[in-house]
PDB file of N, CA and C in Angstrom:
ATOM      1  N   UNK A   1      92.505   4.726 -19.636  1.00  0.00           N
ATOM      2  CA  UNK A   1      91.437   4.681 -20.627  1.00  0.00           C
ATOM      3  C   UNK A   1      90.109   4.497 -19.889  1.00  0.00           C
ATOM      4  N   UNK A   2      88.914   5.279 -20.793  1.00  0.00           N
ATOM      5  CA  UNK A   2      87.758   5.114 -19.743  1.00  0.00           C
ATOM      6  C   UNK A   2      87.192   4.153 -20.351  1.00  0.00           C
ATOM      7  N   UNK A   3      86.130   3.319 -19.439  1.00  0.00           N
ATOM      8  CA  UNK A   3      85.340   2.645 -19.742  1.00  0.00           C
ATOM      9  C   UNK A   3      84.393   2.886 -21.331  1.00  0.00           C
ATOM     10  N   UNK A   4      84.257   4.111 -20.885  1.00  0.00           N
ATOM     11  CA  UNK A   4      83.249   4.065 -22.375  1.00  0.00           C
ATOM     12  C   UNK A   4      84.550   4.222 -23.746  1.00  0.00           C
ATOM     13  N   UNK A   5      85.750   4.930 -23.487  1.00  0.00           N
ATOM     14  CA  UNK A   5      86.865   4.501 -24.419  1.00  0.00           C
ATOM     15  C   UNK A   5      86.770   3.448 -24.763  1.00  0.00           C
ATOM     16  N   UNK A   6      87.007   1.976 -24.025  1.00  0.00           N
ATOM     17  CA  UNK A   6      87.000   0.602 -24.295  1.00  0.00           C
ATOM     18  C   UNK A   6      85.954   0.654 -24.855  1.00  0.00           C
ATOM     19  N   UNK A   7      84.300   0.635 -24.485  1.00  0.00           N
ATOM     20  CA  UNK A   7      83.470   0.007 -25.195  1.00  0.00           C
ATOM     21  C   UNK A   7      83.048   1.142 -26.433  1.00  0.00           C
ATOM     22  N   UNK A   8      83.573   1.924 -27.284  1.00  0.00           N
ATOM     23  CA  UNK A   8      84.033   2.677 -28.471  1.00  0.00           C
ATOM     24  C   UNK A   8      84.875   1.648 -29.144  1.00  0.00           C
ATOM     25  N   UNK A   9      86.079   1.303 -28.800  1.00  0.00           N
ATOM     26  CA  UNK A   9      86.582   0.909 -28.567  1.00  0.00           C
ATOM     27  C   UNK A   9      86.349  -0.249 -29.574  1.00  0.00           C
ATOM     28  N   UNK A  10      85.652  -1.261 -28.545  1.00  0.00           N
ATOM     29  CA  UNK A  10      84.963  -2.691 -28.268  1.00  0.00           C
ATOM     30  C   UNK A  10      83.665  -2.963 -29.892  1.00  0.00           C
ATOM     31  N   UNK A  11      83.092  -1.711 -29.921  1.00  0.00           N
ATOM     32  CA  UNK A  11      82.402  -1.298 -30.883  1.00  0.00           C
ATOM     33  C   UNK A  11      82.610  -1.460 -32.266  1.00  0.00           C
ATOM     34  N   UNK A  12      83.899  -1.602 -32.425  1.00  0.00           N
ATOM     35  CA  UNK A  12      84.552  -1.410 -33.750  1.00  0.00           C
ATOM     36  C   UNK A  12      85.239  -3.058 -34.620  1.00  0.00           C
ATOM     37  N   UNK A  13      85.155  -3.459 -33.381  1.00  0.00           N
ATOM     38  CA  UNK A  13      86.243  -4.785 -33.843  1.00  0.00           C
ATOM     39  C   UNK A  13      85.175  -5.398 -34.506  1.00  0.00           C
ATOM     40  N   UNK A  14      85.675  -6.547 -34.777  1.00  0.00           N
ATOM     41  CA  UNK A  14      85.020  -8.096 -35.682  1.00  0.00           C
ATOM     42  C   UNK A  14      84.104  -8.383 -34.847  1.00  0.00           C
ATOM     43  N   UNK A  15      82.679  -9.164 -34.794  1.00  0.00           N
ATOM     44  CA  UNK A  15      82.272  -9.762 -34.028  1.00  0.00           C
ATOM     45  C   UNK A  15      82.697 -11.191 -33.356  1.00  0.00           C
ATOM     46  N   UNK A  16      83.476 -11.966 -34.271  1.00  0.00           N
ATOM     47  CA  UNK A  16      84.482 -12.926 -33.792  1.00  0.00           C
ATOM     48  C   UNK A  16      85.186 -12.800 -32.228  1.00  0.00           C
ATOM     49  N   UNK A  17      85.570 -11.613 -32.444  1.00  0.00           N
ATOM     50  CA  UNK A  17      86.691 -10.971 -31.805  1.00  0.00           C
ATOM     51  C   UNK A  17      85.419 -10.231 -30.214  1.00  0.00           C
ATOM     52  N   UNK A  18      84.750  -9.786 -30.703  1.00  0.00           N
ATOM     53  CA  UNK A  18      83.738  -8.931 -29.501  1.00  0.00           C
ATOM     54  C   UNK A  18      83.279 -10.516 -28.479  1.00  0.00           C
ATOM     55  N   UNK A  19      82.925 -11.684 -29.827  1.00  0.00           N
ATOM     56  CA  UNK A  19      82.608 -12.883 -29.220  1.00  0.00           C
ATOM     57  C   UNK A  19      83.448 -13.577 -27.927  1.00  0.00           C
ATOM     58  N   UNK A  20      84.614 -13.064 -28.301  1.00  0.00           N
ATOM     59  CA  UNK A  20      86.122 -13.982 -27.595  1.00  0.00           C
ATOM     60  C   UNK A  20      85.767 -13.089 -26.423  1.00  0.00           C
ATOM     61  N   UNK A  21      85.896 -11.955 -26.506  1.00  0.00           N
ATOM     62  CA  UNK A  21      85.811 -10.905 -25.359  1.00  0.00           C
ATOM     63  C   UNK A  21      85.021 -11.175 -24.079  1.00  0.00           C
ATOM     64  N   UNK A  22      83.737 -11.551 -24.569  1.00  0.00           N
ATOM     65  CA  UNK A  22      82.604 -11.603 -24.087  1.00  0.00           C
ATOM     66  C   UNK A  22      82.586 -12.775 -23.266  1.00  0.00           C
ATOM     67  N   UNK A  23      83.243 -13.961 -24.040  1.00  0.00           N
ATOM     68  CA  UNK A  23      83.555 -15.029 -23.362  1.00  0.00           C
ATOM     69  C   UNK A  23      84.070 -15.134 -21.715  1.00  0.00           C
ATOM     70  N   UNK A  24      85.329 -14.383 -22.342  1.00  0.00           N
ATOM     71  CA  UNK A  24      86.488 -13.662 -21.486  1.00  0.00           C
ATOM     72  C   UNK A  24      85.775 -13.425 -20.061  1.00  0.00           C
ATOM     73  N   UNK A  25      84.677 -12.104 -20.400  1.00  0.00           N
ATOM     74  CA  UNK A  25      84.385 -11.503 -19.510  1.00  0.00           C
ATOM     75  C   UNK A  25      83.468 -12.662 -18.681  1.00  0.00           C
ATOM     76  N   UNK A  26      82.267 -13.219 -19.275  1.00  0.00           N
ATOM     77  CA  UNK A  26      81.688 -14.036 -18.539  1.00  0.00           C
ATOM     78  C   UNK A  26      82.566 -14.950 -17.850  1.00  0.00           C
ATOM     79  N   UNK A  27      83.389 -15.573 -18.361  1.00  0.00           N
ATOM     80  CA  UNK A  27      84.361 -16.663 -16.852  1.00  0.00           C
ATOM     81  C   UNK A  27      84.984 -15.555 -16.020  1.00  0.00           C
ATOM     82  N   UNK A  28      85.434 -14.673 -16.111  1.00  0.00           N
ATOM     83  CA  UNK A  28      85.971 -13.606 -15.086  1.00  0.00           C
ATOM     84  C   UNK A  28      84.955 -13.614 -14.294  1.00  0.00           C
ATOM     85  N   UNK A  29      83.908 -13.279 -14.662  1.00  0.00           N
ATOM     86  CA  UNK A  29      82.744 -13.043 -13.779  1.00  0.00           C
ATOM     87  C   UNK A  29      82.162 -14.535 -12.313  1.00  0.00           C
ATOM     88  N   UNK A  30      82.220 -15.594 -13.321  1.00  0.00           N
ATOM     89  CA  UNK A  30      81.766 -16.909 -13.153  1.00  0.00           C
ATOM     90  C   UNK A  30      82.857 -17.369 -11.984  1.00  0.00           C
ATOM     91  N   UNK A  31      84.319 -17.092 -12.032  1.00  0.00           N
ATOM     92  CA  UNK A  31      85.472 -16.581 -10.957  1.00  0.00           C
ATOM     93  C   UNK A  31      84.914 -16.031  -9.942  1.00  0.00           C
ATOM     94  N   UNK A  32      84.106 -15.267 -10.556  1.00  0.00           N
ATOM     95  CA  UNK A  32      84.335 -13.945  -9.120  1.00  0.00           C
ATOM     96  C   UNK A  32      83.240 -14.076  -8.285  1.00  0.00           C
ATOM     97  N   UNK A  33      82.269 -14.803  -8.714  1.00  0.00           N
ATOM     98  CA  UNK A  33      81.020 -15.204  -8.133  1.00  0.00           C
ATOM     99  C   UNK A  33      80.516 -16.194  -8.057  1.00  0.00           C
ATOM    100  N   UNK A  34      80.405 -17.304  -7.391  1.00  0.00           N
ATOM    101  CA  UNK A  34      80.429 -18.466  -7.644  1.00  0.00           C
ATOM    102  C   UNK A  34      78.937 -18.772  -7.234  1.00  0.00           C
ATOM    103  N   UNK A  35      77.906 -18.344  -6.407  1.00  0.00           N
ATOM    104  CA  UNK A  35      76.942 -18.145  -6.715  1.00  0.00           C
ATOM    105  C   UNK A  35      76.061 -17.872  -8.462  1.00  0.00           C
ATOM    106  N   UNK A  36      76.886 -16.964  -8.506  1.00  0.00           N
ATOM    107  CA  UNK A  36      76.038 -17.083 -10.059  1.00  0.00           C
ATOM    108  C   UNK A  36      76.537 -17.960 -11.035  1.00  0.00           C
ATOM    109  N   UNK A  37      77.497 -18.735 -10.972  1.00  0.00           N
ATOM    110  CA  UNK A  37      77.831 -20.127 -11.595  1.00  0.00           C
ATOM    111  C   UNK A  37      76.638 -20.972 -11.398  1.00  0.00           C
ATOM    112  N   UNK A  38      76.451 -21.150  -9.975  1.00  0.00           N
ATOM    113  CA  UNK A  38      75.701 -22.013  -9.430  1.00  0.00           C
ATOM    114  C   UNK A  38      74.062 -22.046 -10.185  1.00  0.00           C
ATOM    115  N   UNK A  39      74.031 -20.451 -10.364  1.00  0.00           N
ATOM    116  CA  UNK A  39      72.291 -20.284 -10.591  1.00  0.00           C
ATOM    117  C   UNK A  39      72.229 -20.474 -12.021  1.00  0.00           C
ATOM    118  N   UNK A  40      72.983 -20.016 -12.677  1.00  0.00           N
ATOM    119  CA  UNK A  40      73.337 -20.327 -14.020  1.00  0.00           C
ATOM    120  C   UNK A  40      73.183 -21.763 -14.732  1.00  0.00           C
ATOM    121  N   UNK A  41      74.051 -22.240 -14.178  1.00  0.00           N
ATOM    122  CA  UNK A  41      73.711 -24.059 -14.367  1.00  0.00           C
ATOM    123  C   UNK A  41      72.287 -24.667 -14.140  1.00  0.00           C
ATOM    124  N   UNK A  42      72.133 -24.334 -12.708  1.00  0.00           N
ATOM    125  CA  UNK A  42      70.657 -24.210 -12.684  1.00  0.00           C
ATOM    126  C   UNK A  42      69.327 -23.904 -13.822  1.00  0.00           C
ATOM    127  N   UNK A  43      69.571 -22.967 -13.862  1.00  0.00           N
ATOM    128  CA  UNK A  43      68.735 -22.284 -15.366  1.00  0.00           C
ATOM    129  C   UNK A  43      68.982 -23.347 -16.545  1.00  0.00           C
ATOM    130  N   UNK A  44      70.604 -23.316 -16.834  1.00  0.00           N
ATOM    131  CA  UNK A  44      70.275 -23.933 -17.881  1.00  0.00           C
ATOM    132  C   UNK A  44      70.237 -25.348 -18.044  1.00  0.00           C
ATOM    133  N   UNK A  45      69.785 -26.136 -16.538  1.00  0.00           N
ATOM    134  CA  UNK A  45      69.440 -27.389 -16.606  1.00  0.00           C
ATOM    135  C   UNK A  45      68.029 -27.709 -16.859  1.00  0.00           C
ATOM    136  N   UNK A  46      67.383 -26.329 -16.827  1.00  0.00           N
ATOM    137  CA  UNK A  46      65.779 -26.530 -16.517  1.00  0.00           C
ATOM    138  C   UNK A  46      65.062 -26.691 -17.862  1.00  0.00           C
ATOM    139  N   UNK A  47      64.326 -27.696 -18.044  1.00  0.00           N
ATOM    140  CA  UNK A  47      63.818 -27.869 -19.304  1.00  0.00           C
ATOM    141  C   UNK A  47      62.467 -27.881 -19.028  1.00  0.00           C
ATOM    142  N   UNK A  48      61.693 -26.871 -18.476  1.00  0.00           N
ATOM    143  CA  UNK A  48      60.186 -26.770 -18.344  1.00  0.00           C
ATOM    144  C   UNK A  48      60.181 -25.082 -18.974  1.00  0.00           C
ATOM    145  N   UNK A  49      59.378 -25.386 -20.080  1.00  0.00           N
ATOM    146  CA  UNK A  49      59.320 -24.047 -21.020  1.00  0.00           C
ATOM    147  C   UNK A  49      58.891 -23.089 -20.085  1.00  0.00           C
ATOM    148  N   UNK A  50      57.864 -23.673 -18.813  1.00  0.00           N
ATOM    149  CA  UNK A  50      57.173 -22.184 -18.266  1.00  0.00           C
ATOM    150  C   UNK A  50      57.966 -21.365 -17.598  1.00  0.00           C
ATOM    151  N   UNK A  51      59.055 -22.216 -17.309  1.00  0.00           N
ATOM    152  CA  UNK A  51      60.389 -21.669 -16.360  1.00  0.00           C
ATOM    153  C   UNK A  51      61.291 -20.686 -17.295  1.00  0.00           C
ATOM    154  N   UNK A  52      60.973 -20.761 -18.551  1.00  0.00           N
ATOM    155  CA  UNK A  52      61.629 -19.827 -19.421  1.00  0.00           C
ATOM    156  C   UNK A  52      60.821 -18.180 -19.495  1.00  0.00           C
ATOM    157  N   UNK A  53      61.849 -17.370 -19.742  1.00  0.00           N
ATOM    158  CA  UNK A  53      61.407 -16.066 -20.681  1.00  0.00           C
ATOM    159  C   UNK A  53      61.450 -16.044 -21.874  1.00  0.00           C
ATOM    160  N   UNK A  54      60.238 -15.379 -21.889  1.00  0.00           N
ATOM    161  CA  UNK A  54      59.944 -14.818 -23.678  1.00  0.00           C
ATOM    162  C   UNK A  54      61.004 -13.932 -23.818  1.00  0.00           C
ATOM    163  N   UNK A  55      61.257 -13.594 -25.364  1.00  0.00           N
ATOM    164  CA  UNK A  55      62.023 -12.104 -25.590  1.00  0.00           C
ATOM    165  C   UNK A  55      61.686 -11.393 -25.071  1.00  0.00           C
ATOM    166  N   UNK A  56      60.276 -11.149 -25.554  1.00  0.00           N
ATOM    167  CA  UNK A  56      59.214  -9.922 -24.754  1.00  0.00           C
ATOM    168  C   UNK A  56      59.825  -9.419 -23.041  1.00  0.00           C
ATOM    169  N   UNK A  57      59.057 -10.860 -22.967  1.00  0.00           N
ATOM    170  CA  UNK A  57      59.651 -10.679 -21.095  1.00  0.00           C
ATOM    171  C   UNK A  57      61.350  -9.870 -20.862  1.00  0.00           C
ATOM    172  N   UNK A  58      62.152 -10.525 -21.634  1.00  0.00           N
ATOM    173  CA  UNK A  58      63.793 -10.677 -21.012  1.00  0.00           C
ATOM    174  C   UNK A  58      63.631  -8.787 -21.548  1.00  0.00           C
ATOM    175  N   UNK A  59      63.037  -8.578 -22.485  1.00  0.00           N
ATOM    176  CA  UNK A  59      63.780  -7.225 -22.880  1.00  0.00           C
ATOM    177  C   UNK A  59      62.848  -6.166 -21.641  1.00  0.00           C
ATOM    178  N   UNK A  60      61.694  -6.267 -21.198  1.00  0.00           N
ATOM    179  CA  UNK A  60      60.812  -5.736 -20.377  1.00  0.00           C
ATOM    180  C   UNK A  60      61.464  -5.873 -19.127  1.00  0.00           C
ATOM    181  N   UNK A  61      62.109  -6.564 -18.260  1.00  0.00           N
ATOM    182  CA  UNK A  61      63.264  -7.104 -17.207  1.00  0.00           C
ATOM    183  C   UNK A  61      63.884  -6.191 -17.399  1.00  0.00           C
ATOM    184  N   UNK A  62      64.824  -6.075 -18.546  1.00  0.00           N
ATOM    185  CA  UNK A  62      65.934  -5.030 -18.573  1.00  0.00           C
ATOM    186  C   UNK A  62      65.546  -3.526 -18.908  1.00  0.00           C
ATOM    187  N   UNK A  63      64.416  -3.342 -19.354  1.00  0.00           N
ATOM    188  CA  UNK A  63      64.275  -1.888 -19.615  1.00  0.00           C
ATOM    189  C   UNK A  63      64.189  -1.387 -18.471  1.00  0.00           C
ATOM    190  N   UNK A  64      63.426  -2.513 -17.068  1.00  0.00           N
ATOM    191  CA  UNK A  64      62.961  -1.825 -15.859  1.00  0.00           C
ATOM    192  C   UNK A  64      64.257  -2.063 -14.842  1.00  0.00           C
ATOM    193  N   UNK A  65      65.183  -1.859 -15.285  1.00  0.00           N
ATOM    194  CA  UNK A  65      66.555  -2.320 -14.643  1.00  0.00           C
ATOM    195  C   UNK A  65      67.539  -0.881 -14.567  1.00  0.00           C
TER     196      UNK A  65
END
Protein backbone atom coordinates (compact mmCIF):
# COMPACT_ATOMS: atom_id res chain seq x y z
CA UNK A 1 0.00 0.00 0.00
CA UNK A 2 1.27 3.49 -0.86
CA UNK A 3 1.73 6.11 1.34
CA UNK A 4 -0.74 8.36 -0.11
CA UNK A 5 -3.22 5.00 -0.04
CA UNK A 6 -2.81 5.21 3.83
CA UNK A 7 -3.25 8.87 4.12
CA UNK A 8 -6.76 8.46 1.74
CA UNK A 9 -7.02 6.12 3.76
CA UNK A 10 -6.26 8.02 7.15
CA UNK A 11 -8.66 10.74 5.68
CA UNK A 12 -11.74 8.97 6.19
CA UNK A 13 -11.77 7.63 9.72
CA UNK A 14 -13.20 9.37 13.00
CA UNK A 15 -11.12 12.04 14.27
CA UNK A 16 -10.90 10.12 17.62
CA UNK A 17 -9.34 7.51 15.77
CA UNK A 18 -6.87 9.96 13.30
CA UNK A 19 -6.16 11.41 17.09
CA UNK A 20 -4.87 7.84 18.43
CA UNK A 21 -2.86 7.59 15.20
CA UNK A 22 -1.18 10.67 15.49
CA UNK A 23 -0.31 9.96 18.94
CA UNK A 24 1.11 6.71 17.76
CA UNK A 25 3.15 8.34 15.28
CA UNK A 26 4.61 11.12 17.46
CA UNK A 27 6.17 8.52 20.23
CA UNK A 28 7.50 6.43 17.24
CA UNK A 29 9.13 9.41 16.27
CA UNK A 30 10.15 10.66 19.97
CA UNK A 31 11.88 6.70 19.88
CA UNK A 32 13.63 7.35 17.03
CA UNK A 33 15.08 10.62 17.88
CA UNK A 34 15.88 11.45 21.03
CA UNK A 35 17.18 14.76 20.29
CA UNK A 36 13.89 15.96 19.36
CA UNK A 37 12.39 14.66 22.66
CA UNK A 38 14.93 16.67 24.18
CA UNK A 39 14.04 20.02 22.19
CA UNK A 40 10.52 19.41 22.56
CA UNK A 41 10.42 19.43 26.33
CA UNK A 42 12.45 22.26 26.06
CA UNK A 43 9.87 24.31 24.12
CA UNK A 44 7.33 23.25 26.08
CA UNK A 45 8.95 24.24 29.34
CA UNK A 46 9.39 27.76 28.11
CA UNK A 47 6.96 30.17 29.42
CA UNK A 48 8.24 33.54 27.90
CA UNK A 49 5.49 34.46 25.28
CA UNK A 50 8.32 36.08 23.03
CA UNK A 51 9.80 32.62 22.73
CA UNK A 52 6.48 31.59 21.22
CA UNK A 53 4.98 31.62 17.55
CA UNK A 54 2.08 33.31 16.35
CA UNK A 55 -0.26 31.24 13.99
CA UNK A 56 0.73 33.71 11.49
CA UNK A 57 4.36 32.90 12.05
CA UNK A 58 3.97 28.80 12.46
CA UNK A 59 1.86 28.71 9.15
CA UNK A 60 4.56 31.20 7.21
CA UNK A 61 7.52 28.52 8.61
CA UNK A 62 5.71 25.86 6.92
CA UNK A 63 4.63 27.33 3.69
CA UNK A 64 8.49 28.16 3.26
CA UNK A 65 9.32 24.51 4.04
Amino acid sequence: MSLVAVQREIEKWEPEDQDRLAATLSVLRLKRNPEHAAELAERLADRDPNHWLTLDELKRRLASE
